[in-house]
Protein backbone atom coordinates (compact mmCIF):
# COMPACT_ATOMS: atom_id res chain seq x y z
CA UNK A 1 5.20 -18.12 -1.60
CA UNK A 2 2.97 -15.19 -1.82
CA UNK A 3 4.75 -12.26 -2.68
CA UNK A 4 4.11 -8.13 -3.44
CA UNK A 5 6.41 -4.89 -3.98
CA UNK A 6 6.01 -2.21 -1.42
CA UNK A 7 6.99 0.85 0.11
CA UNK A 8 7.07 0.83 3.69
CA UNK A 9 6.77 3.42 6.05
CA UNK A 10 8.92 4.82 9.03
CA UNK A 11 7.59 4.97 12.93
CA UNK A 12 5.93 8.65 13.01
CA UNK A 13 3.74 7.65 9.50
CA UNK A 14 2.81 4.01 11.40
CA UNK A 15 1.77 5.62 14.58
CA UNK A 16 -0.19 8.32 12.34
CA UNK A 17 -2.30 5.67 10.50
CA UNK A 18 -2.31 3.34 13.29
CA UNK A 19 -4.28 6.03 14.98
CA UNK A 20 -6.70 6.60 12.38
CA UNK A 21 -7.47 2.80 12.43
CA UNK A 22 -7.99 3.69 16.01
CA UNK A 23 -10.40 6.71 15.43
CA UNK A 24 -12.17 4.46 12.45
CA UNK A 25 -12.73 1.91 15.48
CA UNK A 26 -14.99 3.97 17.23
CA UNK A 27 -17.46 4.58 13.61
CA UNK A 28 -17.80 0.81 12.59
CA UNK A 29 -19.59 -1.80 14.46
CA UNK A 30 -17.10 -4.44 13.06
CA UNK A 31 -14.39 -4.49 10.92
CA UNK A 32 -10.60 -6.66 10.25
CA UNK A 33 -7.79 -4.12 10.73
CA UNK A 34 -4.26 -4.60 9.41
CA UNK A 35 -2.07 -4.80 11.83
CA UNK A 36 0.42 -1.49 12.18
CA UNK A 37 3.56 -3.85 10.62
CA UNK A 38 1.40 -4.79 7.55
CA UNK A 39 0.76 -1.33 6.56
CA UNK A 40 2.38 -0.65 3.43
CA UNK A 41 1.71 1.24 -0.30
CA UNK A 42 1.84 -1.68 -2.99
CA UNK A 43 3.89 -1.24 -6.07
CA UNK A 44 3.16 -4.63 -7.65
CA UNK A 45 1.08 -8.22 -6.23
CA UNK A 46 2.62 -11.24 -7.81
CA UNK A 47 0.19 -13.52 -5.90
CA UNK A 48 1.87 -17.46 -5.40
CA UNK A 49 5.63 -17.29 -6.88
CA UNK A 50 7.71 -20.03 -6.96
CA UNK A 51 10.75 -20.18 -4.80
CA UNK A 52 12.96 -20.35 -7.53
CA UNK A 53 12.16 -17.02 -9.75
CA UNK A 54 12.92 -14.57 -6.25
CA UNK A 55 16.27 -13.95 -7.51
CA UNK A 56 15.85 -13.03 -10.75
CA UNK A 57 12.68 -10.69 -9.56
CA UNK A 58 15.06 -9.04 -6.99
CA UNK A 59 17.64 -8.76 -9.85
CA UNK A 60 15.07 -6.75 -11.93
CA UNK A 61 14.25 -4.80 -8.83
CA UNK A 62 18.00 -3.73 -7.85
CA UNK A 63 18.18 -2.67 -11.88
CA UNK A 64 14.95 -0.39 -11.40
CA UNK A 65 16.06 0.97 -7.53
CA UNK A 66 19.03 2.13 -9.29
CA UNK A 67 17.92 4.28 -12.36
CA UNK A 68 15.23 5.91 -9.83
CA UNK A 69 15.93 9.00 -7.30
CA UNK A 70 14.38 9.88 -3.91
CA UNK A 71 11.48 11.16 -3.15
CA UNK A 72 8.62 12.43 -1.07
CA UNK A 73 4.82 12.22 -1.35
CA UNK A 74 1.88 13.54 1.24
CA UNK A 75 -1.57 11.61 1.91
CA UNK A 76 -4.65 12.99 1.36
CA UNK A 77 -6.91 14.20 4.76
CA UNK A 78 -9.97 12.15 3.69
CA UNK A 79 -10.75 8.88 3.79
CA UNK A 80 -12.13 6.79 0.87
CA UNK A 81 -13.76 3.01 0.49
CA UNK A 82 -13.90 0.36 -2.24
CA UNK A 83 -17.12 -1.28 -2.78
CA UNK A 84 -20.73 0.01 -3.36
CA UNK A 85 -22.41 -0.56 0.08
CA UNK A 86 -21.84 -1.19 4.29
CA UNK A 87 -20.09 -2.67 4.80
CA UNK A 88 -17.40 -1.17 2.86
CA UNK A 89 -15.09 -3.49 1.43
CA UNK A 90 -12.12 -1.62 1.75
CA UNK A 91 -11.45 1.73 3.91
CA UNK A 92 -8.10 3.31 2.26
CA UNK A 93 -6.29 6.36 3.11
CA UNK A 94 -4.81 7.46 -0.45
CA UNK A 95 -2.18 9.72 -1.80
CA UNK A 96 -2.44 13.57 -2.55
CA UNK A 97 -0.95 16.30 -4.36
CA UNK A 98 1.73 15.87 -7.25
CA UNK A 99 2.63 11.16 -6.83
CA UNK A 100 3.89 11.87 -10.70
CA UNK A 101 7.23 10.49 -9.24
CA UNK A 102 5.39 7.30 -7.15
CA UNK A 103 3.27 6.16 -10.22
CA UNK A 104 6.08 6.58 -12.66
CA UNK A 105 8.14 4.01 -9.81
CA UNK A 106 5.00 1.94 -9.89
CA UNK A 107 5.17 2.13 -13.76
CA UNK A 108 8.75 0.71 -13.92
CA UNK A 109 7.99 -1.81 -11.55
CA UNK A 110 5.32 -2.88 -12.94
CA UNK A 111 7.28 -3.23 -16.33
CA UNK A 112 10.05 -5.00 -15.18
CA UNK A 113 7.50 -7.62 -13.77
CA UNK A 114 5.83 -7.94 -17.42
CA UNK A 115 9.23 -8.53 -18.85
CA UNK A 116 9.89 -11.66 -16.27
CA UNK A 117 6.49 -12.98 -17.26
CA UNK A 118 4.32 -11.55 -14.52
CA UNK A 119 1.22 -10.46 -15.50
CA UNK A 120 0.22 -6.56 -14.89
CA UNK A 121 -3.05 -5.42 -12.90
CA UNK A 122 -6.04 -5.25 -15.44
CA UNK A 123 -7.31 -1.96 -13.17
CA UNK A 124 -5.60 1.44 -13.21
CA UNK A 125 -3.50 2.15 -10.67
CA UNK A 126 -4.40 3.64 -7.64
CA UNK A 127 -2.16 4.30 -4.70
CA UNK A 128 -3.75 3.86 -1.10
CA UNK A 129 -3.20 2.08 1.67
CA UNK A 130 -5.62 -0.16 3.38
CA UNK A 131 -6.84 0.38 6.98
CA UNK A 132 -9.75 -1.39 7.74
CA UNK A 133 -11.54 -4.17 5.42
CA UNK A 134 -15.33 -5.33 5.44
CA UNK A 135 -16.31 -2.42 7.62
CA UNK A 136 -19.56 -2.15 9.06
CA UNK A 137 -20.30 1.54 9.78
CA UNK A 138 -22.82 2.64 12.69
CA UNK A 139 -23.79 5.38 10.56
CA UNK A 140 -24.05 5.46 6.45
CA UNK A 141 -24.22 9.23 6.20
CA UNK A 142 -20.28 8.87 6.52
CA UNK A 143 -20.11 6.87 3.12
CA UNK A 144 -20.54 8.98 0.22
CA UNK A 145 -20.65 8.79 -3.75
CA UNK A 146 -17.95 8.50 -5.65
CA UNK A 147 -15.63 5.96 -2.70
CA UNK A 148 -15.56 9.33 -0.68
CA UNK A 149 -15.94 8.80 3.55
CA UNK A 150 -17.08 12.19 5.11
CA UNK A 151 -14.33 12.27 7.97
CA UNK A 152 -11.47 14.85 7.92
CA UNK A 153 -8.59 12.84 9.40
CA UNK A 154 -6.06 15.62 9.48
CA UNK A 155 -2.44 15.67 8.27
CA UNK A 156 -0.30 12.91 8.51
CA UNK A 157 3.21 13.00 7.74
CA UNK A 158 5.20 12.96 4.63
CA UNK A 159 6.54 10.01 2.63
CA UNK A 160 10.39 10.63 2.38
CA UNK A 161 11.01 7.22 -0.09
CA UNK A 162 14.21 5.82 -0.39
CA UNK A 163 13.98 2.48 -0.87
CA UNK A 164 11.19 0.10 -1.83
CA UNK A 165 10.96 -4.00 -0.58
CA UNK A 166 10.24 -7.50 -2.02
CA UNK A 167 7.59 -8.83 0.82
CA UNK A 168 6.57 -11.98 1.39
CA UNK A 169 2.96 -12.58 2.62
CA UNK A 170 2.30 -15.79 4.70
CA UNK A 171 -1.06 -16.64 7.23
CA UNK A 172 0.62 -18.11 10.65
CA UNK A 173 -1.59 -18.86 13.56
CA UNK A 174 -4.45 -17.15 11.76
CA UNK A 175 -2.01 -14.12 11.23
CA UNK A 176 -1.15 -11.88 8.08
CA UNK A 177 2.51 -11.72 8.57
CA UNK A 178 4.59 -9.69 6.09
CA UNK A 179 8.29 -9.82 5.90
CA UNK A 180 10.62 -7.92 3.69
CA UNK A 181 12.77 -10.74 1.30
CA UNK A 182 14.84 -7.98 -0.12
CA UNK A 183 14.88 -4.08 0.99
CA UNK A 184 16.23 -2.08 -2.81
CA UNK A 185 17.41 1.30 -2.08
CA UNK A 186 16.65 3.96 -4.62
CA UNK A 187 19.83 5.54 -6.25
CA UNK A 188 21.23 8.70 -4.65
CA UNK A 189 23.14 10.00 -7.66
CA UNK A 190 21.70 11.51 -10.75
């Protein structure tokens, strides 16, 4: 199965970037949008796993949930895009302000993983999440250098984070479907 660590979000942070997807609609003449459930900050992509080595990954999971504390982070008001031309490969929505606390998580995560054998990610680590892929912009003055998208989309609400999730990724009826495995809750004492 096809598996990845993530945080998920709560309804009012959904609706927010689900609306954005909505406003990024009406600047693209095409474009594949995650669906609002799939919307998520990755931690960690494992790729194929077997069946067999979920528990011991949500064992190593429930051991780094419990050494780590709340806490909160803020997106940034601009968008930003991977990729060097329209369309833009991916349009992301990424993280602002002080994430010490979400990439020292990632960090851990990311450790643990090693230590069962999974391999980490070759690139730094850069927290976004994805809203629209392959997107086809009516107008190219939006994109600008350095991944930047010249479109103020306005506050969105804080990340409170108390928990992170083991999701499984399957394609059903030509679908992305993600569904949490195993939903670790960060320790409250400290």
């Amino acid at each position: 199965m096809r598996l990845f660590v993530g945080i998920e979000f709560d309804g009012a942070v959904i609706e927010r970037l689900s609306s954005i997807q909505n406003e990024l609609r009406a600047k693209v003449n095409r474009g594949r949008f995650p669906a609002r459930n799939n919307m998520h900050l990755t931690l960690h992509f494992f790729g194929e796993v077997a069946d067999g080595k979920v528990h011991a990954i949500v064992s190593s999971l429930e051991k780094v949930a419990l050494t780590y504390q709340p806490f909160v982070f803020s997106f940034n008001k601009q968008l930003g895009y991977f990729g060097h031309s329209n369309p833009a490969r991916v349009v992301w929505v990424g993280i602002d302000g002080d994430h010490s606390k979400l990439l020292q998580l990632q960090s851990l995560v990311s450790s643990a993983m090693q230590r069962l054998g999974f391999p980490g990610e070759s690139r730094a680590y850069h927290p976004h999440v994805t809203l629209a892929r392959e997107a086809d912009f009516i107008s190219i003055a939006l994109l600008r250098e350095r991944g930047r998208i010249e479109y103020d989309i306005g506050p969105l609400p804080p990340v409170h984070v108390n928990c992170f999730s083991l999701i499984s990724s399957s394609l059903e009826q030509g679908k992305r479907i993600y569904r949490p495995l195993a939903t670790l809750e960060l320790s409250k004492n400290k």
